[in-house]
C-alpha atoms as a PDB file:
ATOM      1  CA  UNK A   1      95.228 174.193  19.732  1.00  0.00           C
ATOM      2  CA  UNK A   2      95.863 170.953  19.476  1.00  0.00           C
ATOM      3  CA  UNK A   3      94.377 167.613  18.392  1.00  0.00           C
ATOM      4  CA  UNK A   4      95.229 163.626  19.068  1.00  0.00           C
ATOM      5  CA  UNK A   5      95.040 161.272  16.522  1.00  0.00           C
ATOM      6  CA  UNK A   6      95.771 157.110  17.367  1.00  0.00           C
ATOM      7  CA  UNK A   7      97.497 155.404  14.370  1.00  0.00           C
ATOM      8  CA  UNK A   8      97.278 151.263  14.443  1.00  0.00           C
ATOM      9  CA  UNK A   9      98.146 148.568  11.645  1.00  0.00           C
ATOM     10  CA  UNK A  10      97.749 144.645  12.017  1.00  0.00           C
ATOM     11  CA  UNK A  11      98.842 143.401   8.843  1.00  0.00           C
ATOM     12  CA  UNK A  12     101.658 143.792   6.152  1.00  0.00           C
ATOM     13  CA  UNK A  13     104.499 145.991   7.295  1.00  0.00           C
ATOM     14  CA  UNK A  14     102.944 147.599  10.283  1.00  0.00           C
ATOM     15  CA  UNK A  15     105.612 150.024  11.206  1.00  0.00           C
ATOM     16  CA  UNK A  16     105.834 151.175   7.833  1.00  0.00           C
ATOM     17  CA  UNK A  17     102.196 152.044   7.451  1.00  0.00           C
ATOM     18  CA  UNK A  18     102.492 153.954  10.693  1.00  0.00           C
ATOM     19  CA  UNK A  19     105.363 155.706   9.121  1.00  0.00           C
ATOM     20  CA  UNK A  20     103.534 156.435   6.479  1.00  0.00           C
ATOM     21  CA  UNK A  21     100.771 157.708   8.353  1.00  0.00           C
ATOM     22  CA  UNK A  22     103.487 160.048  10.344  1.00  0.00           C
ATOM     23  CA  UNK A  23     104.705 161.299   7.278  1.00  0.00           C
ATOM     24  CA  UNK A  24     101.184 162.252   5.857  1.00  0.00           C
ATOM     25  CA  UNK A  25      99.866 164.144   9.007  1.00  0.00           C
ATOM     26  CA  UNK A  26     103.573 165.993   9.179  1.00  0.00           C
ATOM     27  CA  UNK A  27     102.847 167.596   6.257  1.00  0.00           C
ATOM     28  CA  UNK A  28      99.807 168.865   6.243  1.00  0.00           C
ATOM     29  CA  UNK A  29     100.297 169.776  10.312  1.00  0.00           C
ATOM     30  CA  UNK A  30     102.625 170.827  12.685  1.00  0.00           C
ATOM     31  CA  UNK A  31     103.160 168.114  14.673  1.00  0.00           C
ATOM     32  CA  UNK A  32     103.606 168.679  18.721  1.00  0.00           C
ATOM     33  CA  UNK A  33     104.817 165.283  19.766  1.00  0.00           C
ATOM     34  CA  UNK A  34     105.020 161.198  18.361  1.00  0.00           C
ATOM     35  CA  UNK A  35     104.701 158.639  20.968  1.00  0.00           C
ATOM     36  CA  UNK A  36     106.727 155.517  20.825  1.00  0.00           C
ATOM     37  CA  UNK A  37     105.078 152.645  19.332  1.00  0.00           C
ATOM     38  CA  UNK A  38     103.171 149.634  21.252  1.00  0.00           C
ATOM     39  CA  UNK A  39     102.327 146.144  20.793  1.00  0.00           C
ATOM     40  CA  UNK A  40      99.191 145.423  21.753  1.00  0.00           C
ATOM     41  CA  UNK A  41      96.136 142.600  21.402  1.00  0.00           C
ATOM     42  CA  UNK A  42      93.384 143.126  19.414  1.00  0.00           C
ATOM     43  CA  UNK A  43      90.002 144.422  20.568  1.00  0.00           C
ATOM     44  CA  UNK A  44      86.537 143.236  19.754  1.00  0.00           C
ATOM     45  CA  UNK A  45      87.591 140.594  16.552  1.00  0.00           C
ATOM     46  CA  UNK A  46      90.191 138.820  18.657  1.00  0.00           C
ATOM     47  CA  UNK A  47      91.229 136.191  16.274  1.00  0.00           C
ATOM     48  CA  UNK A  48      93.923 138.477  14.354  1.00  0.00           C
ATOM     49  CA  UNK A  49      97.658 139.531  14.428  1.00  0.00           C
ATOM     50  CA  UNK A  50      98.928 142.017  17.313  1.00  0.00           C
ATOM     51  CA  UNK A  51      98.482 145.824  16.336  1.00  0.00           C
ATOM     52  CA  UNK A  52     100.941 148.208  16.673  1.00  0.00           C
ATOM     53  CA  UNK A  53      99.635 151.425  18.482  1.00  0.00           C
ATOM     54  CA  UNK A  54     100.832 154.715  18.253  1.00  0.00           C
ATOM     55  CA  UNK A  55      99.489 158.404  19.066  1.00  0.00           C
ATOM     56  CA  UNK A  56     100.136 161.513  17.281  1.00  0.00           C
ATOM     57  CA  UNK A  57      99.785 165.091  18.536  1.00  0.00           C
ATOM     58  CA  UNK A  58      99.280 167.873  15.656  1.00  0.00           C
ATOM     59  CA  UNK A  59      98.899 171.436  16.157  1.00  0.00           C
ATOM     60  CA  UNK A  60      95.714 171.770  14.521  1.00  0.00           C
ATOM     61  CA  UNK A  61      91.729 172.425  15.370  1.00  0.00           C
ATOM     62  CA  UNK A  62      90.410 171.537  12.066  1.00  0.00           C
ATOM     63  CA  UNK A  63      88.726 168.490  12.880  1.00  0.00           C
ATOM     64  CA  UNK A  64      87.693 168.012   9.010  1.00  0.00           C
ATOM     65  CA  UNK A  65      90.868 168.698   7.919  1.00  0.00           C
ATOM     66  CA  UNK A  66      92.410 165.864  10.412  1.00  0.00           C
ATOM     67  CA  UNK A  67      89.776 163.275   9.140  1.00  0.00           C
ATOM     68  CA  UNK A  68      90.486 164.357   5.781  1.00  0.00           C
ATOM     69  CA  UNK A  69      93.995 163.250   6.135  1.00  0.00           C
ATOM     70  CA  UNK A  70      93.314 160.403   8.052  1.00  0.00           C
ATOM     71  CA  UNK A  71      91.550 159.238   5.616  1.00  0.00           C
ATOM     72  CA  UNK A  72      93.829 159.612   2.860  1.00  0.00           C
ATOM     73  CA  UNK A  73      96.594 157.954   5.139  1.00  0.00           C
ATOM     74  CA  UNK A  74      94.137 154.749   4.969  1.00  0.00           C
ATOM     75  CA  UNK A  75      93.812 154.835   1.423  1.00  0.00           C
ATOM     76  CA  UNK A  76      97.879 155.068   0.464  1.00  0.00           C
ATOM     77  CA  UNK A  77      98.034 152.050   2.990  1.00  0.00           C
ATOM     78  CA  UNK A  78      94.991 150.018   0.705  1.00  0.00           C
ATOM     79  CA  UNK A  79      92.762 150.143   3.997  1.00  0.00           C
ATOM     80  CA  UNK A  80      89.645 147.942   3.494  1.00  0.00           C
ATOM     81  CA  UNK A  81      86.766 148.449   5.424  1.00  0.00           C
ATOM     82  CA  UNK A  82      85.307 144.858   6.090  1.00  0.00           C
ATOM     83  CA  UNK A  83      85.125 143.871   9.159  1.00  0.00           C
ATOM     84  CA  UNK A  84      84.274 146.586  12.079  1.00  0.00           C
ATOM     85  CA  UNK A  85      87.704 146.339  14.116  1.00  0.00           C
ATOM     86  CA  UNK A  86      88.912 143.718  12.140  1.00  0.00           C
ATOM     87  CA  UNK A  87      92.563 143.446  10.635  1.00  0.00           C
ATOM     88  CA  UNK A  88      93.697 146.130   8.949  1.00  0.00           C
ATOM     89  CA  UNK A  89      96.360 147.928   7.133  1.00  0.00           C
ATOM     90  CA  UNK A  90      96.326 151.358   8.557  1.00  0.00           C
ATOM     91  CA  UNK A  91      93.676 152.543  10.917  1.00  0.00           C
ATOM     92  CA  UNK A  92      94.245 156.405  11.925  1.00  0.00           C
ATOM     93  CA  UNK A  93      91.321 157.578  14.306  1.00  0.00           C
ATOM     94  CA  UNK A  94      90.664 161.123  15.414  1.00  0.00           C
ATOM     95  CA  UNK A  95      90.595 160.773  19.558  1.00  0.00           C
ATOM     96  CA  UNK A  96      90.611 164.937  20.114  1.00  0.00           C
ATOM     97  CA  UNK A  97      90.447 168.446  18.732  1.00  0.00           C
ATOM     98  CA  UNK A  98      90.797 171.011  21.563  1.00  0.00           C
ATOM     99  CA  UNK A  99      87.604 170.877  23.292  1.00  0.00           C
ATOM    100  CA  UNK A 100      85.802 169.926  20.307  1.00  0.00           C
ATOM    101  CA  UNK A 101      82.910 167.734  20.840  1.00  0.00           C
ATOM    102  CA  UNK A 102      80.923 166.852  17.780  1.00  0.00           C
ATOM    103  CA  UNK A 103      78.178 163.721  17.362  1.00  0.00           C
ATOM    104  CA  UNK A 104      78.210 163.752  13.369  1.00  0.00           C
ATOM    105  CA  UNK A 105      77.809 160.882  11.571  1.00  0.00           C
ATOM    106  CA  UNK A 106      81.192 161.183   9.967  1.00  0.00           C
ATOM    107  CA  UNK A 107      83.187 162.083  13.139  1.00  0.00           C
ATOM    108  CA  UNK A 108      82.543 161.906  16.873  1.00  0.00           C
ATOM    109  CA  UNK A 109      84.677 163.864  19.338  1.00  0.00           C
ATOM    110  CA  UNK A 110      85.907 162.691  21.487  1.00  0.00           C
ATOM    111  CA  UNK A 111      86.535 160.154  20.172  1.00  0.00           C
ATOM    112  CA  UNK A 112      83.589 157.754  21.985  1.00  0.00           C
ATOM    113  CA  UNK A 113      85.488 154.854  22.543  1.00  0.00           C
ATOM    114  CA  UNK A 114      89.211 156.024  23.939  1.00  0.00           C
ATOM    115  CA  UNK A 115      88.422 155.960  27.649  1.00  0.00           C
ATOM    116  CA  UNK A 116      88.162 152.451  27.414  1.00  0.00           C
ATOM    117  CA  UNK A 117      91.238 151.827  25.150  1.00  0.00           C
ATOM    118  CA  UNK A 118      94.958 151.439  26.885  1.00  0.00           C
ATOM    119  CA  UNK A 119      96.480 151.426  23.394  1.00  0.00           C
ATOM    120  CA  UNK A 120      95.237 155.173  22.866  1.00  0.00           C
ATOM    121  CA  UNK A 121      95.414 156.411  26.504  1.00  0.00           C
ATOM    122  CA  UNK A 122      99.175 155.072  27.259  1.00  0.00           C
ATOM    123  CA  UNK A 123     100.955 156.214  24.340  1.00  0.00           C
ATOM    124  CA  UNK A 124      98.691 159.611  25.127  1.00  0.00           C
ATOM    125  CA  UNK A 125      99.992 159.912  28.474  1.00  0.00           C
ATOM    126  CA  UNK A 126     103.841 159.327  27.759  1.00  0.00           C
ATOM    127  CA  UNK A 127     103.734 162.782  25.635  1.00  0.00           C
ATOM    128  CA  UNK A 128     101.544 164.579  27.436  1.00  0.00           C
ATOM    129  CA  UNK A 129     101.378 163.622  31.193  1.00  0.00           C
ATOM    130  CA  UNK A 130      98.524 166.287  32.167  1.00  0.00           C
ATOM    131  CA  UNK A 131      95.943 165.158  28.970  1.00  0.00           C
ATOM    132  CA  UNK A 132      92.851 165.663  29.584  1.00  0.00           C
ATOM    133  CA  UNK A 133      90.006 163.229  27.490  1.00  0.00           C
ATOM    134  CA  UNK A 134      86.832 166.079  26.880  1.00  0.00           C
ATOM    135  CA  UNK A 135      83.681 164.534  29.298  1.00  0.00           C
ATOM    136  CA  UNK A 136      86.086 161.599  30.930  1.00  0.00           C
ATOM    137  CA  UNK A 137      88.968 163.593  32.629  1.00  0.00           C
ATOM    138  CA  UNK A 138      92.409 163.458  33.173  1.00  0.00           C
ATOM    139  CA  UNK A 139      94.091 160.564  30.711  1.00  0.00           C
ATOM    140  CA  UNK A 140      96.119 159.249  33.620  1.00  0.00           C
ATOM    141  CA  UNK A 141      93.017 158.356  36.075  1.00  0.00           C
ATOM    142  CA  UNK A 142      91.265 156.525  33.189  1.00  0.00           C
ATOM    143  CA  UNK A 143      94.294 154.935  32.279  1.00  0.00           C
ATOM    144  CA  UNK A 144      94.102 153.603  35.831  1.00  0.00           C
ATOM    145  CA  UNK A 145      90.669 152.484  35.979  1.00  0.00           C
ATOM    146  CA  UNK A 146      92.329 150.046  32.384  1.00  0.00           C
ATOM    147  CA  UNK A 147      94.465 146.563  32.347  1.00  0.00           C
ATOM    148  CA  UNK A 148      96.629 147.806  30.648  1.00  0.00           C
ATOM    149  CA  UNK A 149      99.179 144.448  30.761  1.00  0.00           C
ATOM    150  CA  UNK A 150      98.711 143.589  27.179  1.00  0.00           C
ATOM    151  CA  UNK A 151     100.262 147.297  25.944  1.00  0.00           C
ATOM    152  CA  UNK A 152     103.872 146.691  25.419  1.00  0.00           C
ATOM    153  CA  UNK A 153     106.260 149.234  24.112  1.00  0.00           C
ATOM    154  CA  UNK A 154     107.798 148.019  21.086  1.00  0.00           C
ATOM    155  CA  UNK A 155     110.837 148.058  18.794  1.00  0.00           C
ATOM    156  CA  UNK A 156     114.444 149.045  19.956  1.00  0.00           C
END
């Protein structure tokens, strides 16, 4: 059991909110794997700073659990909620539980929106090369259906 989470900050000391973030999910799950972190444009409110991108893999299939703590990740990082995909602090998203799929208003798995993202799907695919996205298949064909130029690795 295992579930995905995509952790992404714009403004302030982005690698320390993902840190942050990191250090919230490790303890309150078992964590399988961290990707590295990315650089990468914004999406749908273009005119803001770069995000940094990361993906976290927890051994977990408590999908209320996961929000729970995603949510309280966002709130130690002052995340305001303004602006849909506007700049932001800390923005942790639930991509996967298992084979989860829920349609609640609170949380949708999958996550409805991470086929079309490179920043979610690349760092995905460098710690687990045979993912799977629930309804959209194998991470690495979406991934090449993506541009995926403006996804840089990041950092030393």
């Amino acid at each position: 059991m295992s579930a995905v989470l995509s952790l992404g900050s714009n403004l302030g000391d982005r690698a320390a909110h993902l840190a942050v973030a990191r250090a919230i999910l490790a303890a309150e799950f078992p964590v399988v794997a961290v990707s590295s972190i990315y650089e990468t444009v914004p999406v749908g409110v273009t005119d803001q700073p770069a995000f940094l991108n990361q993906v976290v893999v927890v051994d977990s299939n408590d999908a209320d659990a996961l929000l729970a703590a995603a949510h309280r990740a966002e709130a130690t990082r002052g995340r305001i909620r303004s602006v849909r995909w506007g700049p932001r602090t800390l923005d942790v998203d639930v991509v996967s539980v298992d084979a989860q799929r829920t349609d609640d208003h609170r949380l949708t798995l999958p996550h409805p929106r991470a086929h079309e993202r490179a920043f979610v799907l690349l760092p995905w695919l460098e710690v687990d090369p045979s993912a799977e996205l629930l309804g959209h298949g194998s991470v690495r064909a979406l991934l090449r259906q993506l541009d995926g130029s403006a996804v840089r690795r990041w950092g030393p």
